[in-house]
Protein backbone atom coordinates (compact mmCIF):
# COMPACT_ATOMS: atom_id res chain seq x y z
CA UNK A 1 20.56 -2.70 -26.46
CA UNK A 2 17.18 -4.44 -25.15
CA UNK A 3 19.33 -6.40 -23.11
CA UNK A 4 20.37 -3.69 -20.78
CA UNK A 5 16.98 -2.29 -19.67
CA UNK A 6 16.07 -5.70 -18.04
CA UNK A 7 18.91 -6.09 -16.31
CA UNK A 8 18.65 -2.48 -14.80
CA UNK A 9 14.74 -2.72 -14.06
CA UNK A 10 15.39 -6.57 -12.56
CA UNK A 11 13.30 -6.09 -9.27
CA UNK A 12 14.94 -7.22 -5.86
CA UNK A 13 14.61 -10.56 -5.00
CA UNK A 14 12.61 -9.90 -1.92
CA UNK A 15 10.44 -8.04 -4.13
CA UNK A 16 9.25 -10.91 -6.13
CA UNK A 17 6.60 -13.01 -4.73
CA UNK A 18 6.99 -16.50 -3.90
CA UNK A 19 5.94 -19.41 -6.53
CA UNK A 20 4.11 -20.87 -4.18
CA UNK A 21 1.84 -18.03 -3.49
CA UNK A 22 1.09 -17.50 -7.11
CA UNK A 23 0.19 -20.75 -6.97
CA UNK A 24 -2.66 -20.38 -4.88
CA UNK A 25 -3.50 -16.86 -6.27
CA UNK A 26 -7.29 -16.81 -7.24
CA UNK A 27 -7.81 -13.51 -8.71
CA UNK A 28 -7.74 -13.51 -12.52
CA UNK A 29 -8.35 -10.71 -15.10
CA UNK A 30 -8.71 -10.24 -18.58
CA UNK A 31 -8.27 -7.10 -18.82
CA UNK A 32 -4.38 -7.44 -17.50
CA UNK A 33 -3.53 -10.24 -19.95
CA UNK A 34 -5.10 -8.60 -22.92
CA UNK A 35 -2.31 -6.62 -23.70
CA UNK A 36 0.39 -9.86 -23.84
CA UNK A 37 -2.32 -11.97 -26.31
CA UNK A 38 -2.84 -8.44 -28.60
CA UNK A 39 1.12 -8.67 -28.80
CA UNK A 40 1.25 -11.78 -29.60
CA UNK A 41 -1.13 -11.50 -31.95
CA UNK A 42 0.52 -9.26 -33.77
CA UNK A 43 3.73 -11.13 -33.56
CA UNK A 44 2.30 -14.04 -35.86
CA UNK A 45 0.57 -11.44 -38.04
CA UNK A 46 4.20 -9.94 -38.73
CA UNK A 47 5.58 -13.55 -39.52
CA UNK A 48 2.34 -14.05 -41.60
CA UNK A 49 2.33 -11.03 -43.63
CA UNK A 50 5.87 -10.49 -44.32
CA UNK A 51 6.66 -7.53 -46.03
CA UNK A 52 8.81 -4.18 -44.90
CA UNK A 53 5.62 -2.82 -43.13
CA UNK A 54 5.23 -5.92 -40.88
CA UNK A 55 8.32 -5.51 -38.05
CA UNK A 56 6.12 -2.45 -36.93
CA UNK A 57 2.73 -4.36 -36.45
CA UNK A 58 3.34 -5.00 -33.03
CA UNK A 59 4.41 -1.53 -32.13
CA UNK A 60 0.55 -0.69 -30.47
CA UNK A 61 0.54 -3.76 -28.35
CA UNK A 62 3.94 -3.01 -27.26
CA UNK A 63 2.68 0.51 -26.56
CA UNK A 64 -0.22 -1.00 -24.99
CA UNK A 65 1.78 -3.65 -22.63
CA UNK A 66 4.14 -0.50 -21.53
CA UNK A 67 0.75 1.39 -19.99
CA UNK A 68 -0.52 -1.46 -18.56
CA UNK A 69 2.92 -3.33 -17.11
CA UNK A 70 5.85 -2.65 -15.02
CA UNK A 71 9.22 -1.38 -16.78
CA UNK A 72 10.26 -4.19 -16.29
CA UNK A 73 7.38 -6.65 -17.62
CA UNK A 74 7.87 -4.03 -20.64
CA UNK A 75 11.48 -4.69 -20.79
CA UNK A 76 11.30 -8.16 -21.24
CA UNK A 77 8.36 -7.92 -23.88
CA UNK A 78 10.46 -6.05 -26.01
CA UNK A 79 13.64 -7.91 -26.04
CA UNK A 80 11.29 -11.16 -26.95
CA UNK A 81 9.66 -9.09 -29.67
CA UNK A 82 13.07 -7.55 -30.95
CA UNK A 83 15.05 -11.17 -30.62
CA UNK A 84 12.06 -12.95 -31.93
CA UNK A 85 12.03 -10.25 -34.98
CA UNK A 86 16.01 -10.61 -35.80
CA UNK A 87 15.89 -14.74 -35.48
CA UNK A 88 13.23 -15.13 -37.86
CA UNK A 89 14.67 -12.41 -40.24
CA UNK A 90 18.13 -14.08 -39.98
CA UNK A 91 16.68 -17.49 -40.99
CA UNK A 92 14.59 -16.62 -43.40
CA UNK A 93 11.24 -17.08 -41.72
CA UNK A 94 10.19 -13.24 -42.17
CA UNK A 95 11.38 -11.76 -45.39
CA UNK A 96 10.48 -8.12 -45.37
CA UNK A 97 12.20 -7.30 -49.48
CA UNK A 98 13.08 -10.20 -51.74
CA UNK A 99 14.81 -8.00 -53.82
CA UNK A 100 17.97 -6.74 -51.83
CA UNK A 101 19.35 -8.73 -48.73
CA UNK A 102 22.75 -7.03 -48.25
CA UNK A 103 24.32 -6.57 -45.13
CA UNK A 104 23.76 -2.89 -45.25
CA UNK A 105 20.06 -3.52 -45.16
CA UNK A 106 20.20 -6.06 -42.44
CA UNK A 107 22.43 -3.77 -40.53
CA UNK A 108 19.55 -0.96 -41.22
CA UNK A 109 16.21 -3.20 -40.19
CA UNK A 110 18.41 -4.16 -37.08
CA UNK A 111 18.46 -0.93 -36.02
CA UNK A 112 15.16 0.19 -36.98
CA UNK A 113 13.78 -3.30 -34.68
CA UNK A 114 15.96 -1.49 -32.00
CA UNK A 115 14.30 1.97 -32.13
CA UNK A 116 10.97 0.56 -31.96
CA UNK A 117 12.32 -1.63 -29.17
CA UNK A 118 12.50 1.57 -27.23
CA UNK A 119 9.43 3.14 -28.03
CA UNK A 120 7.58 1.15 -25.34
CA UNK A 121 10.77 1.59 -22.99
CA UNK A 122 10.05 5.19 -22.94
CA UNK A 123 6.36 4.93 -22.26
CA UNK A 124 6.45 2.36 -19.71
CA UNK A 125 9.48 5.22 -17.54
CA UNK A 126 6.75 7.84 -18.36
CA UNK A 127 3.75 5.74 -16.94
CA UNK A 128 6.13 4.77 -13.80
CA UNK A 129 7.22 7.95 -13.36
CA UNK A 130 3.20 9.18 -13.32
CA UNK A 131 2.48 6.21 -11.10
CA UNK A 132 4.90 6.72 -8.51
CA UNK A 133 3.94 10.48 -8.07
CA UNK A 134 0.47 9.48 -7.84
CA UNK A 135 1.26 6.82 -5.45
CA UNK A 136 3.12 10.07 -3.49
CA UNK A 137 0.34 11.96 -3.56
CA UNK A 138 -2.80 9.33 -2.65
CA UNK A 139 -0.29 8.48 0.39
CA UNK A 140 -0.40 12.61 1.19
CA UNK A 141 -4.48 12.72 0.68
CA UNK A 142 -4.51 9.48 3.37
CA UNK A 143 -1.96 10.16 5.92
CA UNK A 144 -1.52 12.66 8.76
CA UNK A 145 1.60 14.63 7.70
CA UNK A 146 2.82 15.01 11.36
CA UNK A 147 2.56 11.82 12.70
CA UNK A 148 2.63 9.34 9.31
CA UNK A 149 -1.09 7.55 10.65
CA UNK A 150 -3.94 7.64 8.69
CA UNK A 151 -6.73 10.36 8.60
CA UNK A 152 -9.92 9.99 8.48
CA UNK A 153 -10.34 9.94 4.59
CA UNK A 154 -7.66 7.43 4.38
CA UNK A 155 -9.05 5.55 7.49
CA UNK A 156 -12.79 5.43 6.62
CA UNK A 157 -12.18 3.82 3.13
CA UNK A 158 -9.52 1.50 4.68
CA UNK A 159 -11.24 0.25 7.50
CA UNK A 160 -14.91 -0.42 5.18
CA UNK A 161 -12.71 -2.73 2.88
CA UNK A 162 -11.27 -4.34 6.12
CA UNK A 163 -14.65 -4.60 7.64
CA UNK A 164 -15.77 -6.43 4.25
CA UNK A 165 -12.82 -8.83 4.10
CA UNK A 166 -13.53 -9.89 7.50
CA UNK A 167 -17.38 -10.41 6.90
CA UNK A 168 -16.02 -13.00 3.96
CA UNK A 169 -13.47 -14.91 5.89
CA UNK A 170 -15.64 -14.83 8.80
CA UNK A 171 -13.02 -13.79 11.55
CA UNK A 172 -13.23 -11.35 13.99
CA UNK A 173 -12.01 -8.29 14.91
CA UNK A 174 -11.12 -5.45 17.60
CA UNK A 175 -11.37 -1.84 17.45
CA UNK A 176 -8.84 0.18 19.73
CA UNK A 177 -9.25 3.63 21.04
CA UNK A 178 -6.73 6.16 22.25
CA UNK A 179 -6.42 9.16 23.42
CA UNK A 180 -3.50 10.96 25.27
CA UNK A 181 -3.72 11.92 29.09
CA UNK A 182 -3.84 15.35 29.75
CA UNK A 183 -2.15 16.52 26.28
CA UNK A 184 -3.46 20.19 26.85
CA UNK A 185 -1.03 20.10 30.00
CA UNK A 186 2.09 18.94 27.60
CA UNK A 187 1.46 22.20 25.27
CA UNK A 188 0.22 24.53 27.96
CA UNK A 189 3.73 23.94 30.13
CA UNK A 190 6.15 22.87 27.58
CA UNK A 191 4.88 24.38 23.79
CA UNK A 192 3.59 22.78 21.04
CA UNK A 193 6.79 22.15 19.54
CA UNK A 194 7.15 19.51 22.09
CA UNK A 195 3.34 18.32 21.49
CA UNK A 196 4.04 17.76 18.28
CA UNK A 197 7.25 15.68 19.30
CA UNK A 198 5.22 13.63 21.76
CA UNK A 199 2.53 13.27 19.42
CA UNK A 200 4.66 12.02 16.68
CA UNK A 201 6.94 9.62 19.09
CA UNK A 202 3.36 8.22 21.07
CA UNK A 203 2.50 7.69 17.11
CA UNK A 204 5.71 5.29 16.38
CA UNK A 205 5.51 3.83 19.78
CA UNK A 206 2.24 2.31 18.36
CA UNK A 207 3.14 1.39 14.97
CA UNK A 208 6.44 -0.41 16.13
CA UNK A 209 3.41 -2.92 17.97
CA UNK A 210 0.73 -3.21 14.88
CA UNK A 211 0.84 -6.45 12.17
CA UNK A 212 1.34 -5.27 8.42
CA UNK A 213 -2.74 -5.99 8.30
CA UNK A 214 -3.45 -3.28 11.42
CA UNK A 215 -4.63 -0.19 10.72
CA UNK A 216 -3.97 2.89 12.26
CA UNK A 217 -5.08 6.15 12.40
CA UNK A 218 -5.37 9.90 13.99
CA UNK A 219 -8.90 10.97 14.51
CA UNK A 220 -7.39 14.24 14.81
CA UNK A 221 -5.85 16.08 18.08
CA UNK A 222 -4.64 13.43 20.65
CA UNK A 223 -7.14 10.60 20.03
CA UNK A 224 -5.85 7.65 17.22
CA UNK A 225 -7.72 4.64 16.72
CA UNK A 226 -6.85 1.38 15.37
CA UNK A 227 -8.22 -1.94 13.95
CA UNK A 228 -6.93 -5.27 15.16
CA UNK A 229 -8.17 -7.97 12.48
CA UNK A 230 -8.34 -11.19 13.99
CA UNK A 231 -7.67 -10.80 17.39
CA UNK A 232 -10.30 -12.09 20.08
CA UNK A 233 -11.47 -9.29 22.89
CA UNK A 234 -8.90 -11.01 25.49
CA UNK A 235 -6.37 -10.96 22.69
CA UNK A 236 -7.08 -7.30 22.03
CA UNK A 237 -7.44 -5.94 25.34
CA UNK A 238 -3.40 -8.25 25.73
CA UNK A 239 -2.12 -5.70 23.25
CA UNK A 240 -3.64 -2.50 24.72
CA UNK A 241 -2.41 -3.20 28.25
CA UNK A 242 1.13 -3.87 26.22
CA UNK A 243 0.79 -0.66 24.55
CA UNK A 244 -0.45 1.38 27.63
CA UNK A 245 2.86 -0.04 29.18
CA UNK A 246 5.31 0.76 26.16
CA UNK A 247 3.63 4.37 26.03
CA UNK A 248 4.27 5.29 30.05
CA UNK A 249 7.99 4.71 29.53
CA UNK A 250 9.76 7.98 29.68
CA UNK A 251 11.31 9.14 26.62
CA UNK A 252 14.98 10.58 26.29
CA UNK A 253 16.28 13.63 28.05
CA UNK A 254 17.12 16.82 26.27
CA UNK A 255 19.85 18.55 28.11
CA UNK A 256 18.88 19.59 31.59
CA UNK A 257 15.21 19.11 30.93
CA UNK A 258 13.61 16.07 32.27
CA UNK A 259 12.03 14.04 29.61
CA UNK A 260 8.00 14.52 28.89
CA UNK A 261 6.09 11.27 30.31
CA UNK A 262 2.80 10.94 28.91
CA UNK A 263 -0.03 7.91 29.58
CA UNK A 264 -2.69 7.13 27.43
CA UNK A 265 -6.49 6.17 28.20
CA UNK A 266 -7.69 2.32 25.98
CA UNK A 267 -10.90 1.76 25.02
CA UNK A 268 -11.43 -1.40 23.29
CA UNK A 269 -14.45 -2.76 21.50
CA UNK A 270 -14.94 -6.35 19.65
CA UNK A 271 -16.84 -8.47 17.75
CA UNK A 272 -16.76 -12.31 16.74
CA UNK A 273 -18.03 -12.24 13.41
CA UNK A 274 -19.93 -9.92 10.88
CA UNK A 275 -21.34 -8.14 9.74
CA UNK A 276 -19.45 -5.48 11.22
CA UNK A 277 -20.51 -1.70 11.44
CA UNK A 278 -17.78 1.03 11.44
CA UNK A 279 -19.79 3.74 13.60
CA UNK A 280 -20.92 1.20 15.60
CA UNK A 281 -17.61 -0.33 16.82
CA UNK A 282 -15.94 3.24 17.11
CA UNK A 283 -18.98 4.43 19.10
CA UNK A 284 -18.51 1.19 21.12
CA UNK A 285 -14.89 1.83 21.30
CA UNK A 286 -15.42 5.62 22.06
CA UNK A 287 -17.73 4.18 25.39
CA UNK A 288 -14.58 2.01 26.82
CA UNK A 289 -13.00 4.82 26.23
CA UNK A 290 -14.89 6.99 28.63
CA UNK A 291 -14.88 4.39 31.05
CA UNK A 292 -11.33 4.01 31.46
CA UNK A 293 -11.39 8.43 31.12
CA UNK A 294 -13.55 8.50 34.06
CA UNK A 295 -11.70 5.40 36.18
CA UNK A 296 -8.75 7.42 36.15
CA UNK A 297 -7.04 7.55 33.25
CA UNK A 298 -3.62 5.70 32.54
CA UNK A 299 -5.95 2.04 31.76
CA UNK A 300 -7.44 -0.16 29.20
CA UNK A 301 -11.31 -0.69 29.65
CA UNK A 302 -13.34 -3.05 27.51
CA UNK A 303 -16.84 -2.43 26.13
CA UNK A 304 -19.98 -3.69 27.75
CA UNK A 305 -23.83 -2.73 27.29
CA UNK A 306 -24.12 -2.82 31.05
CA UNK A 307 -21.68 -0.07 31.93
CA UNK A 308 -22.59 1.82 28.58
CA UNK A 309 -22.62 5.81 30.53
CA UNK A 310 -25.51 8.10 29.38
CA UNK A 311 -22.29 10.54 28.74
CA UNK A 312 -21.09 8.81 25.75
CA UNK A 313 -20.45 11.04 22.85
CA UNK A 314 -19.37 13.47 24.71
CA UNK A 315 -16.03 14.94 25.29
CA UNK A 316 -14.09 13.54 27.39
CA UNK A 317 -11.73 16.01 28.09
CA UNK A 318 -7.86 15.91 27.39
């Protein structure tokens, strides 16, 4: 019976992390292992104590390991604690009543040890089950529903903890501006059905180019902005002019209609080491942006002090 729920909570294999990178893991915390020593704890006070009261010693750390672990972590708790419980009564090494040891009382402890076996099942599905909605809903709170980026809630606290990483490790980084040519046109002629549709398409276009470390995200109408970790200013301004190109390709045909070709304006900012202020990079990045607005759209311009336009907060118009 305890069996069963580890082999149907076993992970994927290409969930599990590699030994060699838990090898080199750093990170360590007390607070995560406490729950395995309290069970074991209790484990040699049951073996210590004896008595009919002691199989159900370990029953809070088991509740306690099933909040704080996976199902599966759980799972495998609770079949040591249940086959650890049966060996040692079978042997002799935890005698619970010295009075009667018939097989109808083994056959009743055994299945006792398996209901409290699934006591901590049960919590660890509920505390899943809560963790996977909340997951659902922090993923809601931080990401544009129409075109799956971040917003700026999610971005902001994203990009901070980047920023900080980055100071640490002492490698640079590369802040990218975008904003779609002429959007208003694409509503204005075609409907904002279709805006939407080329919103959310420029919006995958871009994420099918960004590293698992990028992020990206929609400031809000047609202008996204995204974080390179990293990548050197020629690096970064490589993988704008890549995106600019992937972005002017036209997209399919519906029907008779000719497909909607849109171009998008770059503006990149960078800097080789920290620390590293978010308002100032995006204002940096917003200034490239201009530039390349005003040199006639469809481009990737870099940041410099010297051609820094007294314009620069301003709209730049769609």
């Amino acid at each position: 019976m305890t069996i069963l729920p580890v082999l149907l909570t076993l992970p994927p294999h290409d969930s599990v992390p590699p030994w060699r990178t838990l090898l080199y893991r750093t990170e360590f915390s007390w607070t995560r292992l406490m729950p395995l020593l309290s069970l074991v704890a209790s484990l040699l006070l049951t073996l210590l104590v004896e008595g009919p009261g002691s199989i159900a010693f370990p029953v809070p750390a088991l509740l306690w390991c099933a909040v704080t672990y996976s199902v599966f972590a759980t799972s495998l708790l609770t079949l040591s604690y249940s086959t650890l419980i049966l060996i040692s009564l079978s042997n002799g090494h935890l005698v619970i009543n010295h009075d009667v040891q018939t097989q109808y009382w083994m056959f009743s402890v055994r299945i006792g040890v398996m209901l409290i076996a699934l006591t901590p099942l049960t919590a660890a599905s509920i505390m899943a089950a809560r963790n996977s909605l909340l997951r659902e809903m922090k993923h809601l709170a931080h990401h544009d529903h129409l075109t799956g980026a971040l917003n700026r809630a999610g971005f902001w606290s994203a990009a901070n903890e980047l920023l900080q990483h980055l100071t640490v490790q002492r490698y640079p980084v590369a802040i990218c501006m975008l904003d779609i040519d002429h959007f208003k046109r694409i509503n204005d002629r075609h409907g904002h059905e279709e805006g939407d549709n080329q919103l959310s398409n420029f919006a995958a276009r871009v994420r099918d180019q960004l590293r698992p470390g990028d992020l990206f995200c929609r400031l809000g109408g047609e202008e996204f902005v995204a974080i390179w970790p990293g990548l050197s200013e020629e690096q970064a301004m490589a993988v704008a002019e890549r995106l600019r190109k992937i972005v002017a390709q036209p997209g399919e045909e519906k029907g008779a209609e000719p497909a909607v070709c849109i171009t998008v304006s770059i503006g990149i900012a960078s800097q080789r080491e920290g620390p590293f202020n978010l308002d100032e990079l995006l204002s940096r990045a917003d200034q490239a942006l201009y530039l390349a607005k005003h040199n006639g759209r469809n481009r990737v311009e870099r940041y410099s002090a010297e051609q820094a336009s007294p314009s620069i907060g301003q709209s730049c118009g769609a």
